[in-house]
Each structure stands twice: as structure tokens, then as C-alpha cells.
C-alpha atoms as a PDB file:
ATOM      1  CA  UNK A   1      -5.889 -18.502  21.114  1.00  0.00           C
ATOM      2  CA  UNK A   2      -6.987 -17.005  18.038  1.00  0.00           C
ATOM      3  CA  UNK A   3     -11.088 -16.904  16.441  1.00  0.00           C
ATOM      4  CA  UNK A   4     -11.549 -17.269  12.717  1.00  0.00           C
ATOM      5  CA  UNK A   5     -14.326 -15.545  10.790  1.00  0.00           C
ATOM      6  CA  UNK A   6     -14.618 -16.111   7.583  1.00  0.00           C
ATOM      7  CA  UNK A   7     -17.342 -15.210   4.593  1.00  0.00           C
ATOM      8  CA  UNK A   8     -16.385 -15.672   0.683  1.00  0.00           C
ATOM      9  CA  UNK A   9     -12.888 -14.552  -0.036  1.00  0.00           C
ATOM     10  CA  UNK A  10     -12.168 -13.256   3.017  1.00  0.00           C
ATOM     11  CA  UNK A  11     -10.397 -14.616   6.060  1.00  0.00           C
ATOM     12  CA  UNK A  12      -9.651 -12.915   9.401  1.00  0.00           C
ATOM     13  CA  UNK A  13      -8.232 -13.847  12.736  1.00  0.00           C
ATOM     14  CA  UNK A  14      -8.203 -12.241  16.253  1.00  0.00           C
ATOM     15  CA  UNK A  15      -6.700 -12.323  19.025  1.00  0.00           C
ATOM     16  CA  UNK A  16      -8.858 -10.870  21.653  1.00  0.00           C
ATOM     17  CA  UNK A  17      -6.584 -11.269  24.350  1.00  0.00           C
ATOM     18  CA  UNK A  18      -3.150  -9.514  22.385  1.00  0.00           C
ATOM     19  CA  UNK A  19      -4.646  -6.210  23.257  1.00  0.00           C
ATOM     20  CA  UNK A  20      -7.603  -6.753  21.226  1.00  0.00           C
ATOM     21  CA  UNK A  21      -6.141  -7.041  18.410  1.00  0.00           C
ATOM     22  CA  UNK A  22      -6.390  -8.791  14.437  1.00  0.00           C
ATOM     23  CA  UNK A  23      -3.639 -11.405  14.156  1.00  0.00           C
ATOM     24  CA  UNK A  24      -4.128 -11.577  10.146  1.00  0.00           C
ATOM     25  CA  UNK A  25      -6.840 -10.848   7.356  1.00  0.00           C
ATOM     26  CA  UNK A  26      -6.561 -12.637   3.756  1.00  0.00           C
ATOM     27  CA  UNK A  27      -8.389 -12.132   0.479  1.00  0.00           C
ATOM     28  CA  UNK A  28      -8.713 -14.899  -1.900  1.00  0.00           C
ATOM     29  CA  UNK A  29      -9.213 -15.164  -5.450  1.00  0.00           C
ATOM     30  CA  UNK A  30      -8.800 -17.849  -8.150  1.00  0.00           C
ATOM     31  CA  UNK A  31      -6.816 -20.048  -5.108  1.00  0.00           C
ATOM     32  CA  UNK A  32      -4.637 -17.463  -4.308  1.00  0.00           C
ATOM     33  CA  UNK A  33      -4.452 -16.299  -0.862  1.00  0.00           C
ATOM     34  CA  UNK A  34      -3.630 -12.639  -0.271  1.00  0.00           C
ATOM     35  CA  UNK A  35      -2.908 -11.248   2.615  1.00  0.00           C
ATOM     36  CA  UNK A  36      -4.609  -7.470   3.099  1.00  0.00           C
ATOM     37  CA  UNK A  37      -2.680  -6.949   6.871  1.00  0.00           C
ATOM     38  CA  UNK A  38       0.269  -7.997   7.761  1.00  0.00           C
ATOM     39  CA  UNK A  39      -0.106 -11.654   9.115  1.00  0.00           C
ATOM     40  CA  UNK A  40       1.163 -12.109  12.859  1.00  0.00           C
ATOM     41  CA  UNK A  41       2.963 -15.171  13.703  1.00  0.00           C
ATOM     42  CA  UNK A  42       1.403 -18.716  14.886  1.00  0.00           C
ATOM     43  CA  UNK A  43       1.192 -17.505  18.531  1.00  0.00           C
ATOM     44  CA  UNK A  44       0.794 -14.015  18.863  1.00  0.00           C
ATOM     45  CA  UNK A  45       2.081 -12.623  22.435  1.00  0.00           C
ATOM     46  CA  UNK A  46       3.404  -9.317  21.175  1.00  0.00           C
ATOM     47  CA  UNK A  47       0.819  -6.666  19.968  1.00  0.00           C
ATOM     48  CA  UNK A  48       3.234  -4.582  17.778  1.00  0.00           C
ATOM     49  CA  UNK A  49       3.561  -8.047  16.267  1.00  0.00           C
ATOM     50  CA  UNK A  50      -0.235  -8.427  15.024  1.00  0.00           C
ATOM     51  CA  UNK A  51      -1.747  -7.114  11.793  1.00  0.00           C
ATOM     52  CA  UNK A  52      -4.247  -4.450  13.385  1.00  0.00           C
ATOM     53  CA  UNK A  53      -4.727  -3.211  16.950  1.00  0.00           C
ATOM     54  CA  UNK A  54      -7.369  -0.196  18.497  1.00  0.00           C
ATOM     55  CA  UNK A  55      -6.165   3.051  19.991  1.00  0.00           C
ATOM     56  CA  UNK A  56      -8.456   4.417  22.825  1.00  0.00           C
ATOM     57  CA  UNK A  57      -8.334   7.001  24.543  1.00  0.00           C
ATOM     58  CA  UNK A  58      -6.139   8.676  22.487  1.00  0.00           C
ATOM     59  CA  UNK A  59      -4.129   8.192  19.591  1.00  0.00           C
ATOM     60  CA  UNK A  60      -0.208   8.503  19.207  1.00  0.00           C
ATOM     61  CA  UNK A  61       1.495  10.180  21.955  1.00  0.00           C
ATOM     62  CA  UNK A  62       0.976  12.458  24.805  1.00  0.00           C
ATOM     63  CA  UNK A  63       3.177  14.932  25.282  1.00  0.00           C
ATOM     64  CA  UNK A  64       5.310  13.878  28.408  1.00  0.00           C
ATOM     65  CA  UNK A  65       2.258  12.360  29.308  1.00  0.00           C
ATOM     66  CA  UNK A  66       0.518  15.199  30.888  1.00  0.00           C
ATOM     67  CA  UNK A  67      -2.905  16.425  29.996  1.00  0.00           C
ATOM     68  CA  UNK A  68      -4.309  19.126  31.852  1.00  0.00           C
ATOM     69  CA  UNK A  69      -8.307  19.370  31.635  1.00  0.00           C
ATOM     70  CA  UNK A  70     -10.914  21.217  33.942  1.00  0.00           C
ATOM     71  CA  UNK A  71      -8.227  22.104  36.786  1.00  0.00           C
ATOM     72  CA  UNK A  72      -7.762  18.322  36.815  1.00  0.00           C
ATOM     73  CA  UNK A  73      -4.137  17.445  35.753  1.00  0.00           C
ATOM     74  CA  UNK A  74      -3.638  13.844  34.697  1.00  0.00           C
ATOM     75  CA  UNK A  75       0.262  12.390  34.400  1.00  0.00           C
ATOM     76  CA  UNK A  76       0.603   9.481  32.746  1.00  0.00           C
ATOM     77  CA  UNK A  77       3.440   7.064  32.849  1.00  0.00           C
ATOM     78  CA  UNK A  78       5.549   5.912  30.097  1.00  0.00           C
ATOM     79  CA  UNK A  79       4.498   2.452  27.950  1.00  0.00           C
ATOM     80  CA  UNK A  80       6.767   1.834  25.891  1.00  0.00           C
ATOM     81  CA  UNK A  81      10.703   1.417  26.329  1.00  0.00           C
ATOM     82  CA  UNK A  82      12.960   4.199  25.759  1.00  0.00           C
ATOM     83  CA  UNK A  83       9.999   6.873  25.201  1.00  0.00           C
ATOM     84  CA  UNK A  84       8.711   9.240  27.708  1.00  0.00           C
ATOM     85  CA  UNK A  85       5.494  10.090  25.661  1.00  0.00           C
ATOM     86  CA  UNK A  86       3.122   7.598  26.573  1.00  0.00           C
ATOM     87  CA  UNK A  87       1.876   5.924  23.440  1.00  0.00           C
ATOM     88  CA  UNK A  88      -1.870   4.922  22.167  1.00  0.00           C
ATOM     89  CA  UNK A  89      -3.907   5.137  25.118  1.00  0.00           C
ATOM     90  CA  UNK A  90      -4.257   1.591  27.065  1.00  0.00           C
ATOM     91  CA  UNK A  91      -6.644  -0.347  25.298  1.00  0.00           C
ATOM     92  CA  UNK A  92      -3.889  -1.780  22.680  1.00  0.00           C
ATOM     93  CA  UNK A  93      -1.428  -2.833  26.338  1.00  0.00           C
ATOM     94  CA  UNK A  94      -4.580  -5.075  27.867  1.00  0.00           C
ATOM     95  CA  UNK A  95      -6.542  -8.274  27.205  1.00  0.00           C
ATOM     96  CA  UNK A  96     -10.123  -8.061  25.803  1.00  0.00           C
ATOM     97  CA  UNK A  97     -13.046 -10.197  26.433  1.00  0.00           C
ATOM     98  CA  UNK A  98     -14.562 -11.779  23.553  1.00  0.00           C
ATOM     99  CA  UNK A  99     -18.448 -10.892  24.149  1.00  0.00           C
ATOM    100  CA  UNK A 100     -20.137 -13.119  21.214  1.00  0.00           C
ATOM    101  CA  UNK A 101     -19.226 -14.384  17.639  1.00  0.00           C
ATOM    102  CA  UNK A 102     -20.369 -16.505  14.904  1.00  0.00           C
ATOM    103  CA  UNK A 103     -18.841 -18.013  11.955  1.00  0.00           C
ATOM    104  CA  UNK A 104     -18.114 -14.585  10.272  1.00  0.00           C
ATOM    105  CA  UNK A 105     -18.415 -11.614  13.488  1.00  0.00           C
ATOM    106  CA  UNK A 106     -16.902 -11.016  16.523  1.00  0.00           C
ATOM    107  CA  UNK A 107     -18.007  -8.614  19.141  1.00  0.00           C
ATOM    108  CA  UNK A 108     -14.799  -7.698  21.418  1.00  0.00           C
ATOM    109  CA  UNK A 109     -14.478  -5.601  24.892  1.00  0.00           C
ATOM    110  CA  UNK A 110     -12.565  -3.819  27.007  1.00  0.00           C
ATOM    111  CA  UNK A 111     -13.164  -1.854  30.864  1.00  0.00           C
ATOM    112  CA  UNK A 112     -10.408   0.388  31.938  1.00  0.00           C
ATOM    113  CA  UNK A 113     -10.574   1.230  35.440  1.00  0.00           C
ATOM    114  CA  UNK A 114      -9.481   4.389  36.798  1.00  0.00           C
ATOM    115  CA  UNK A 115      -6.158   4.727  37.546  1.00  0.00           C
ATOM    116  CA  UNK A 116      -3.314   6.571  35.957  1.00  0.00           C
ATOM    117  CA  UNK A 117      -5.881   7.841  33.358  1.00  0.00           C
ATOM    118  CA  UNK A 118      -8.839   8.669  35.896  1.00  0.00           C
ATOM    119  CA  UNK A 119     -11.684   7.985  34.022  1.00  0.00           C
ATOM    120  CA  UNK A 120     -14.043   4.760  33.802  1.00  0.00           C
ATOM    121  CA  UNK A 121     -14.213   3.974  30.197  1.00  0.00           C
ATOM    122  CA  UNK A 122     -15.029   1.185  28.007  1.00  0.00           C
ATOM    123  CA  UNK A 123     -14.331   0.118  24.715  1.00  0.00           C
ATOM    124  CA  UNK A 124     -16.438  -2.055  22.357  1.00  0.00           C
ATOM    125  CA  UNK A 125     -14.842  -3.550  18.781  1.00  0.00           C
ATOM    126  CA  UNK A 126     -16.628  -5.622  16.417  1.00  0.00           C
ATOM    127  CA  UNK A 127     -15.158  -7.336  13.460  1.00  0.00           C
ATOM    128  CA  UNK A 128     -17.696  -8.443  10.553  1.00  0.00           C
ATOM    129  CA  UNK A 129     -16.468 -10.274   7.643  1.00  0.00           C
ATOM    130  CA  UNK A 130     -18.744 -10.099   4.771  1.00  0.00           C
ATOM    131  CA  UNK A 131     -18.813 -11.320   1.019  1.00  0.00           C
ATOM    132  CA  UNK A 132     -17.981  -7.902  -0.019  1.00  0.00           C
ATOM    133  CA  UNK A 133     -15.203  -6.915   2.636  1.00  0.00           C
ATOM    134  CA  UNK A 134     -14.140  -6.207   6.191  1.00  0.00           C
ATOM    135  CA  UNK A 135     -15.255  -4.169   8.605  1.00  0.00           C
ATOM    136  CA  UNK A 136     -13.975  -3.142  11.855  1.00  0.00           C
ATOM    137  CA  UNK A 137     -15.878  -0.760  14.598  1.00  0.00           C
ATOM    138  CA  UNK A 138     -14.970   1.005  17.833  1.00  0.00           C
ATOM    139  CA  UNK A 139     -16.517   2.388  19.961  1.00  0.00           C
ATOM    140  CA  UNK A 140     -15.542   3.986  23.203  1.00  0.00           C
ATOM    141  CA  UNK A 141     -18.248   5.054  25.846  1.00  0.00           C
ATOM    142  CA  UNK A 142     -17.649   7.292  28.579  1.00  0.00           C
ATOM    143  CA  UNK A 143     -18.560   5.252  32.039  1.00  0.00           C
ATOM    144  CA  UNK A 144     -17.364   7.747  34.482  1.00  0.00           C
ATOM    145  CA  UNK A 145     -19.532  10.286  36.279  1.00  0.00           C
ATOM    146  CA  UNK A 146     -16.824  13.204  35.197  1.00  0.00           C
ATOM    147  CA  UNK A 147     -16.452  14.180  31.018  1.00  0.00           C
ATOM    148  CA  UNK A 148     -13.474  12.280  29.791  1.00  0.00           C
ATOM    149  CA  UNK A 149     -11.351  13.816  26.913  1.00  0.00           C
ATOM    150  CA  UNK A 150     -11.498  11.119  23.952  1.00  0.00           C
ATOM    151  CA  UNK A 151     -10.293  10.004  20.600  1.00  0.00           C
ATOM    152  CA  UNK A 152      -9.846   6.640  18.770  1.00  0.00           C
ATOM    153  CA  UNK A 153      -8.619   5.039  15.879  1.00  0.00           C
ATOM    154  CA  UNK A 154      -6.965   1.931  14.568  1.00  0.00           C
ATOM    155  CA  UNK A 155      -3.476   0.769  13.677  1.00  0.00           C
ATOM    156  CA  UNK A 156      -3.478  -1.631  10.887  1.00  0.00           C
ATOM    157  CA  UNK A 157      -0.191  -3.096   9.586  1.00  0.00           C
ATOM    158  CA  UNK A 158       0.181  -3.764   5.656  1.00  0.00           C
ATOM    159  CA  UNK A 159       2.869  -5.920   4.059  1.00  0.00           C
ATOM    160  CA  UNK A 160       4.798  -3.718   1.912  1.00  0.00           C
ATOM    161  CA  UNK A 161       7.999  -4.347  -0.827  1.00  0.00           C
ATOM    162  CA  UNK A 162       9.867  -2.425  -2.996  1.00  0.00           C
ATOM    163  CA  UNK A 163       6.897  -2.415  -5.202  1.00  0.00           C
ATOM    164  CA  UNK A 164       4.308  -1.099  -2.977  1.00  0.00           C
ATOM    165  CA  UNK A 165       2.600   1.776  -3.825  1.00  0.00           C
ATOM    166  CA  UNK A 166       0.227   3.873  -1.740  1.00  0.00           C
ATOM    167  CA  UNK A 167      -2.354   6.359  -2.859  1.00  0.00           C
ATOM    168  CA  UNK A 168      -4.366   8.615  -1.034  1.00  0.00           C
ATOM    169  CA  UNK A 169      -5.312  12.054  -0.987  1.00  0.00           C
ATOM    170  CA  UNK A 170      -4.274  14.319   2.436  1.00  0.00           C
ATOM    171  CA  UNK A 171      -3.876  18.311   2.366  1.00  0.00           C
ATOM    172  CA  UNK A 172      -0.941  19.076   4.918  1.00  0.00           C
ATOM    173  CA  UNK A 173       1.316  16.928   7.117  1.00  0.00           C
ATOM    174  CA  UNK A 174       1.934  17.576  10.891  1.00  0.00           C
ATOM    175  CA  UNK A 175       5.925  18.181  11.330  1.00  0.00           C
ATOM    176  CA  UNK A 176       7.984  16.599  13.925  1.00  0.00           C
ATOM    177  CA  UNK A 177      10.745  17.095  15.992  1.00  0.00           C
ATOM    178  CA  UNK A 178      13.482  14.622  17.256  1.00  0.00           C
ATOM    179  CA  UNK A 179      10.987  12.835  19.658  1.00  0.00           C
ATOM    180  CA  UNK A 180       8.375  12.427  16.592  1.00  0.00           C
ATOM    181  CA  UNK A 181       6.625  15.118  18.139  1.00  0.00           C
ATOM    182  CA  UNK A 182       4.328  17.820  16.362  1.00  0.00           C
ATOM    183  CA  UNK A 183       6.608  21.346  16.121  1.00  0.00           C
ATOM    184  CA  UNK A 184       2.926  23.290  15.651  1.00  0.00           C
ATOM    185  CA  UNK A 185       4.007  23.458  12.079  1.00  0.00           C
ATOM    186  CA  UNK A 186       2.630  22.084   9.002  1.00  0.00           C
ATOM    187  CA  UNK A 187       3.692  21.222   5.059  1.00  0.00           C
ATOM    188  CA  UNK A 188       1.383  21.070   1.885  1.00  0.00           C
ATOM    189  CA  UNK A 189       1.413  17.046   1.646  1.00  0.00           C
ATOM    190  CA  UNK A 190       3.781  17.305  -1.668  1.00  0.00           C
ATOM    191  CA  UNK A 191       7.218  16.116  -2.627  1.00  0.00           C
ATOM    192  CA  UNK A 192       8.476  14.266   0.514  1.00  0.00           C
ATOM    193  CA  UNK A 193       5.299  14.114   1.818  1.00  0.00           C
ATOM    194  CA  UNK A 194       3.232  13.676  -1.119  1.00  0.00           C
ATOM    195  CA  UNK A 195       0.983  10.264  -0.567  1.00  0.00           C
ATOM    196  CA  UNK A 196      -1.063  10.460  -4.136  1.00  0.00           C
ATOM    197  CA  UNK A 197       1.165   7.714  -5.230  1.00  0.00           C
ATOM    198  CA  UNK A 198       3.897   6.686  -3.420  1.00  0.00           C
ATOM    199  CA  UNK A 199       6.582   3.906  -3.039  1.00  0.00           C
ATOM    200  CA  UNK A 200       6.056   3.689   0.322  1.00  0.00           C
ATOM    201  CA  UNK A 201       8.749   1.216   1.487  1.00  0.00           C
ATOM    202  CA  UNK A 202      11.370   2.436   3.512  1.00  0.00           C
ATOM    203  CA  UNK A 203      10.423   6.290   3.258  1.00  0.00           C
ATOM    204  CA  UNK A 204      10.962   7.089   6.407  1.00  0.00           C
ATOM    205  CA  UNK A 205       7.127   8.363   7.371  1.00  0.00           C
ATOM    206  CA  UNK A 206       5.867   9.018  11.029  1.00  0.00           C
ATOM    207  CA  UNK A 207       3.639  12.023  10.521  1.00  0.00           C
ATOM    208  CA  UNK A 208      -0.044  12.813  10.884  1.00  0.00           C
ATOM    209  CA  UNK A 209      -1.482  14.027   7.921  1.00  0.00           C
ATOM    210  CA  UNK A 210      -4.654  16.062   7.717  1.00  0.00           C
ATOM    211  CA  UNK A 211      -7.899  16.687   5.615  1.00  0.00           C
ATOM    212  CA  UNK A 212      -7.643  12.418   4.766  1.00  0.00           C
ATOM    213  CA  UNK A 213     -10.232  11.879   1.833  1.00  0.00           C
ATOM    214  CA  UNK A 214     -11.428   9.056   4.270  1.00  0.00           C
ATOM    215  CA  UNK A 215     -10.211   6.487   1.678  1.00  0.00           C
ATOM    216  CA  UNK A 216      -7.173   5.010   0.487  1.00  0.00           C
ATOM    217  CA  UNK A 217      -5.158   2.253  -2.160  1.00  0.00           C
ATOM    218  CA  UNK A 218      -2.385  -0.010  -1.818  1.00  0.00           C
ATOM    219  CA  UNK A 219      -1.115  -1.436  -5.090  1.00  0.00           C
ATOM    220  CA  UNK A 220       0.699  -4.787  -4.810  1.00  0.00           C
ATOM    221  CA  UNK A 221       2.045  -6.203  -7.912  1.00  0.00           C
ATOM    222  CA  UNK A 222      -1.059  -8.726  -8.177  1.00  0.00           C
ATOM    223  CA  UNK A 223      -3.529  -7.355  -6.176  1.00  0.00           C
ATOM    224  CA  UNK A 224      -4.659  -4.408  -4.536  1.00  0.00           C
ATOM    225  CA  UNK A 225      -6.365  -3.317  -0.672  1.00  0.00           C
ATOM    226  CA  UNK A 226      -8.974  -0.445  -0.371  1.00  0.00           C
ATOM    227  CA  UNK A 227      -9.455   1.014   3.206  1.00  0.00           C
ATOM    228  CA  UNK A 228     -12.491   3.311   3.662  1.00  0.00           C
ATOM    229  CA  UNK A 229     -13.059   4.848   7.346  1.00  0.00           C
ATOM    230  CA  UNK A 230     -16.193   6.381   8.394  1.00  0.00           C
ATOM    231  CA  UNK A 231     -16.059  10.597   7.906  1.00  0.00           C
ATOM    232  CA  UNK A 232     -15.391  11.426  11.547  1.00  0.00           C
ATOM    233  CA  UNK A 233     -11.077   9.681  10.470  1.00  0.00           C
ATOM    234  CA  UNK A 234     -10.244  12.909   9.160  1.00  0.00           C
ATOM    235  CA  UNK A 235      -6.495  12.410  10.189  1.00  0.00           C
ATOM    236  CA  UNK A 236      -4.108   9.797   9.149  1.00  0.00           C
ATOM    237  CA  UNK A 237      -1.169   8.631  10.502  1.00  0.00           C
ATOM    238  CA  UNK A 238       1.355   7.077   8.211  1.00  0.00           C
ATOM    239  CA  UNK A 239       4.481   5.174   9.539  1.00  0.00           C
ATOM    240  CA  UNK A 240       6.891   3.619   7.611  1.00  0.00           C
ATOM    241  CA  UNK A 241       9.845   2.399   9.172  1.00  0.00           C
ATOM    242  CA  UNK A 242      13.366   2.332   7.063  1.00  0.00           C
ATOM    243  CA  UNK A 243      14.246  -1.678   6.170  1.00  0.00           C
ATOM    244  CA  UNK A 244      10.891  -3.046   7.716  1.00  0.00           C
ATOM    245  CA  UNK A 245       8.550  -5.095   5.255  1.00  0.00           C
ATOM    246  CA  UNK A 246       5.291  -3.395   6.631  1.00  0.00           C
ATOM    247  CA  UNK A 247       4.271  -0.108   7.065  1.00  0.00           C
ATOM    248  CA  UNK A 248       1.144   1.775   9.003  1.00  0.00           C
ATOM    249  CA  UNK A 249      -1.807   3.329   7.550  1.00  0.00           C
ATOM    250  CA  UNK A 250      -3.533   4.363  10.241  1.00  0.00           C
ATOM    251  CA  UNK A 251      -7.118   6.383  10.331  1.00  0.00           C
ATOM    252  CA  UNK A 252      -7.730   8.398  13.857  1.00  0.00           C
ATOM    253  CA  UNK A 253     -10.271  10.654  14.942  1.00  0.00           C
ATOM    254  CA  UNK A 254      -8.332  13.363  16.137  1.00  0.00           C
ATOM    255  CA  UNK A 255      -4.705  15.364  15.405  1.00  0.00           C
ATOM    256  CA  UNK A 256      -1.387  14.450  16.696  1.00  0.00           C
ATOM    257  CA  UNK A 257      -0.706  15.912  20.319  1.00  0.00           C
ATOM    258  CA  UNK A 258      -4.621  17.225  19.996  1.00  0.00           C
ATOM    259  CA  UNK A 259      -4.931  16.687  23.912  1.00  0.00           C
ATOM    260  CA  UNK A 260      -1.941  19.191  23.896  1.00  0.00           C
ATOM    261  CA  UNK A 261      -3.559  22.135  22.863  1.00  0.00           C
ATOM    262  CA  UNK A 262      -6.377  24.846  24.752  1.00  0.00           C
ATOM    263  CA  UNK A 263      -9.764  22.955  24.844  1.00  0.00           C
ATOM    264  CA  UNK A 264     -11.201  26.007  22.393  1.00  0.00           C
ATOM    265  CA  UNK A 265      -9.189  24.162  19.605  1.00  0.00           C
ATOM    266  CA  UNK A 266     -10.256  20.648  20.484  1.00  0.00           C
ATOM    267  CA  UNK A 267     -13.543  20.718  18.016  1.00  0.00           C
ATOM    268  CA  UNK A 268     -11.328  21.245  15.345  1.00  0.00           C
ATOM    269  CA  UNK A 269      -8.483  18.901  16.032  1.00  0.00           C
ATOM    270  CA  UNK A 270     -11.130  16.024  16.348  1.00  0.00           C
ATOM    271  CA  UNK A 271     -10.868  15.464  20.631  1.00  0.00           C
ATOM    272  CA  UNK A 272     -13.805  14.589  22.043  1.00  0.00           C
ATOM    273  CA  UNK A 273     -15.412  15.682  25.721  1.00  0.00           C
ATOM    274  CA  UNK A 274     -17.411  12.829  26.435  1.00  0.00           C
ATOM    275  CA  UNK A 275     -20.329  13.338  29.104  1.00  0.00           C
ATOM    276  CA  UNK A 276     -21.633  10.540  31.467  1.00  0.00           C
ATOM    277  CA  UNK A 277     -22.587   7.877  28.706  1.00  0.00           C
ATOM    278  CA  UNK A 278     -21.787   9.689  25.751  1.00  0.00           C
ATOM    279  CA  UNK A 279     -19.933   7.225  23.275  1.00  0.00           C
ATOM    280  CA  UNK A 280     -17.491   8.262  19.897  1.00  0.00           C
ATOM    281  CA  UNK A 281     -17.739   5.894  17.112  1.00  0.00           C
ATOM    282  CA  UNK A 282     -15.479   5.326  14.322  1.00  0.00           C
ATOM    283  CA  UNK A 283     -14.846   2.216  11.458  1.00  0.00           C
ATOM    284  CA  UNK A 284     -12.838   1.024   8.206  1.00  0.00           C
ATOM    285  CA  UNK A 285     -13.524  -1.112   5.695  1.00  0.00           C
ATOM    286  CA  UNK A 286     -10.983  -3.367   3.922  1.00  0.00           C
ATOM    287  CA  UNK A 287     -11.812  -4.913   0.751  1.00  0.00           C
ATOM    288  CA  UNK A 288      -9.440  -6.567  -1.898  1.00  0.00           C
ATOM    289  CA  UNK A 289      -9.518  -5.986  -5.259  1.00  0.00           C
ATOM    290  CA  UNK A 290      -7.617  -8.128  -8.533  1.00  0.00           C
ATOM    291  CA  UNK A 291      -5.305  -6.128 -10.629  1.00  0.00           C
END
């Protein structure tokens, strides 16, 4: 059953038990209700169906779901049909508690117990809706007596049309091979890849991209969404599936396949070693604007 907040123009619903997850935010001005995620149906059941959703432990997928850390070597299952990288972690697969809320916050959580991935973690997200905006906050704390490997980030879905238009500023793109896997190899973040101000419907986008300004526009023909993520979202993953009417913006803490790589590289690919009770943090605000 789904929570409302609201403050001013703005207008959000969860979902706590869809994975955690936002079923719709809306922005209103002069009676005009606009949506700035994608709204969910009337009963949400399916999380890939909701307008925003949190990624923790890790974000996008694990390379045939092996990670190797500390002479421990973790193998993870598939979660998703017809994909053998395991996808987002398990936060975004199970129900959340709701902890507390008011008229206009929400305070959501959720335990994983060791199992598959080995560690005790937990994961609290809180949703305020202010006059000015929308906030949304993660945080993931390490619960386990052994470091944990971590990133986290969010998955927001936007409505998008032939006249969408996002703009942003990235430095390189991650390229990908037939299983939408990195290759190692990276592109200056022009022409195809170019995200300063594109028409982003149907252009066939499922890349990270790196060096995100940490801020970013989408331009509908009558109004306009600004998402702002906290510095440590330096990468951004952008998927934009061919005939859908949404596409993802999504602002992560660490690089695609990250967990992949030698631990000497993790500091710089944004993954985390977490001690005993050590906690990464990460937010965005969305705020609509009149054009």
C-alpha cells in the first residue's frame, strides 16, 4: 500500500514494500500536475515498474556474479531472467520496513542477512519532500564483523517523448560488449555519446559514464526536472531503451563492473571497503522548474 508525502508543489509516493521503492513524484504549478518520475501504476507489484528504486551493494552488474575479495570468493546467483550477471545488488528484489513518517518524510529500511552475498548489511532510505524539492538518501552500513565491498546508488525512471531533451555534462563513457558489459575501454562522451543536449528517446543508451558534473536537466516541452546528487555520484548510468516512453538517469557511487577489477583500483572506481560499522552515504535532489 503506498504512503503519500507531500509539501507545496510537490507530491511523492512509496512503496516501501516494492523493493523500497518511489511509486511516483509530481510537481505542480498553476493546477497543472507534472510528473518528475515516471508514475507506477495503481498497485505496484513489479519494481522495474515504479518510478525510482535503491541499488545496494552494488550497482549494475557483476560480472558472472563472482567477486573475489581477501581470499574469500563470493558467487552470486542470477536475478533477473535471461541474464547471468546478477543485477543491482538485493536491496531493489526485497520488501522494506517503513521505520517512521510524517505528512512530508519517510524513513525506510532494509537487513540483508548473509547468504549468497556473505555479509550482514543494512540499508537506510529517507525520502523528504520539501517546498523547494525532493530529496532522497541512502545509506548502507556495514553490520558484519568482516569488511564488506560496497557501492550504492539510485535508479530513477523519467517519462520521456520525442521531445525530451537531456543535458548534462560527463567526460568519457564506459563501452560495452554484447552482454552490456564494460570491454575496459572508454570514449570521449561526444557524438553518439554526447549527453550536453540530447534527444534522449529511443537512443539506444546503457553505458556508465564518468566524471558526472553531479547535476543534470530534463527539458519537457512545458516544464523542466533538475537532479543534483551529492559529490561522492561521480558516475552515471544512462539507459534508454529503443520504443519505451521512459528512460534512466541514474547517479551511482562507483564504475561499472568496479568490483571486477584488483582492489588497488577500487579508490578510484568509487568501491568502498566498509569496516565493522562503517556506513557510505549518497543523495539526489529533484526539483521542478516552469519553462
Amino acid at each position: 500500500m503506498s504512503l503519500r508525502l507531500t509539501n507545496g508543489s510537490y507530491r511523492v509516493l512509496l512503496t516501501p514494500e516494492v523493493g523500497g521503492a518511489l511509486s511516483g513524484a509530481w510537481y505542480t504549478i498553476h493546477g497543472d500536475h507534472w510528473p518528475i518520475l515516471r508514475p507506477a501504476q495503481d498497485i505496484l507489484t513489479d519494481v522495474t515498474d515504479s518510478a525510482c528504486f535503491p541499488l545496494a551493494p552494488f550497482c549494475n552488474r557483476l560480472r558472472d556474479g563472482h567477486l573475489s575479495f581477501r581470499g574469500r570468493e563470493v558467487q552470486l546467483p542470477p536475478n533477473i531472467p535471461r541474464q547471468r550477471h546478477p543485477l543491482h545488488g538485493q536491496a531493489w528484489q526485497e520488501p522494506w520496513t517503513l521505520e517512521s513518517h510524517t505528512s512530508n518524510t519517510a524513513t525506510m529500511r532494509f537487513r540483508h542477512s548473509p547468504g549468497h552475498w556473505p555479509w550482514l548489511y543494512e540499508v537506510h532510505q529517507t525520502v523528504e519532500v520539501s517546498e523547494t524539492g525532493i530529496l532522497i538518501a541512502i545509506t548502507l552500513t556495514n553490520l558484519d564483523r568482516a569488511p564488506m565491498p560496497a557501492g550504492i546508488g539510485l535508479h530513477p525512471y523519467f517519462p520521456s517523448t520525442e521531445f525530451t531533451r537531456l543535458r548534462t555534462q560527463v567526460s568519457s563513457v564506459q563501452l560495452t560488449d554484447g552482454d552490456t558489459l564494460v570491454t575496459g575501454d572508454t570514449a570521449p562522451a561526444e557524438l553518439a555519446y554526447d549527453l550536453s543536449d540530447r534527444r534522449i528517446l529511443g537512443s539506444g543508451l546503457d553505458h556508465g559514464f564518468a566524471d558526472w558534473s553531479g547535476e543534470l536537466e530534463i527539458l519537457y516541452p512545458d516544464y523542466g526536472v533538475r537532479m543534483t546528487a551529492s559529490p561522492n555520484a561521480r558516475w552515471l548510468q544512462v539507459y534508454t531503451p529503443v520504443d519505451a516512453a521512459y528512460f534512466c538517469a541514474e547517479p551511482v557511487t562507483h564504475a561499472n563492473d568496479a568490483f571486477a577489477a584488483p582492489e588497488t583500483s577500487w579508490p578510484d572506481l568509487g568501491v568502498k571497503v566498509l569496516e565493522t560499522g562503517d556506513t557510505v552515504h549518497m543523495d539526489i535532489r529533484l526539483q521542478g522548474f516552469q519553462r
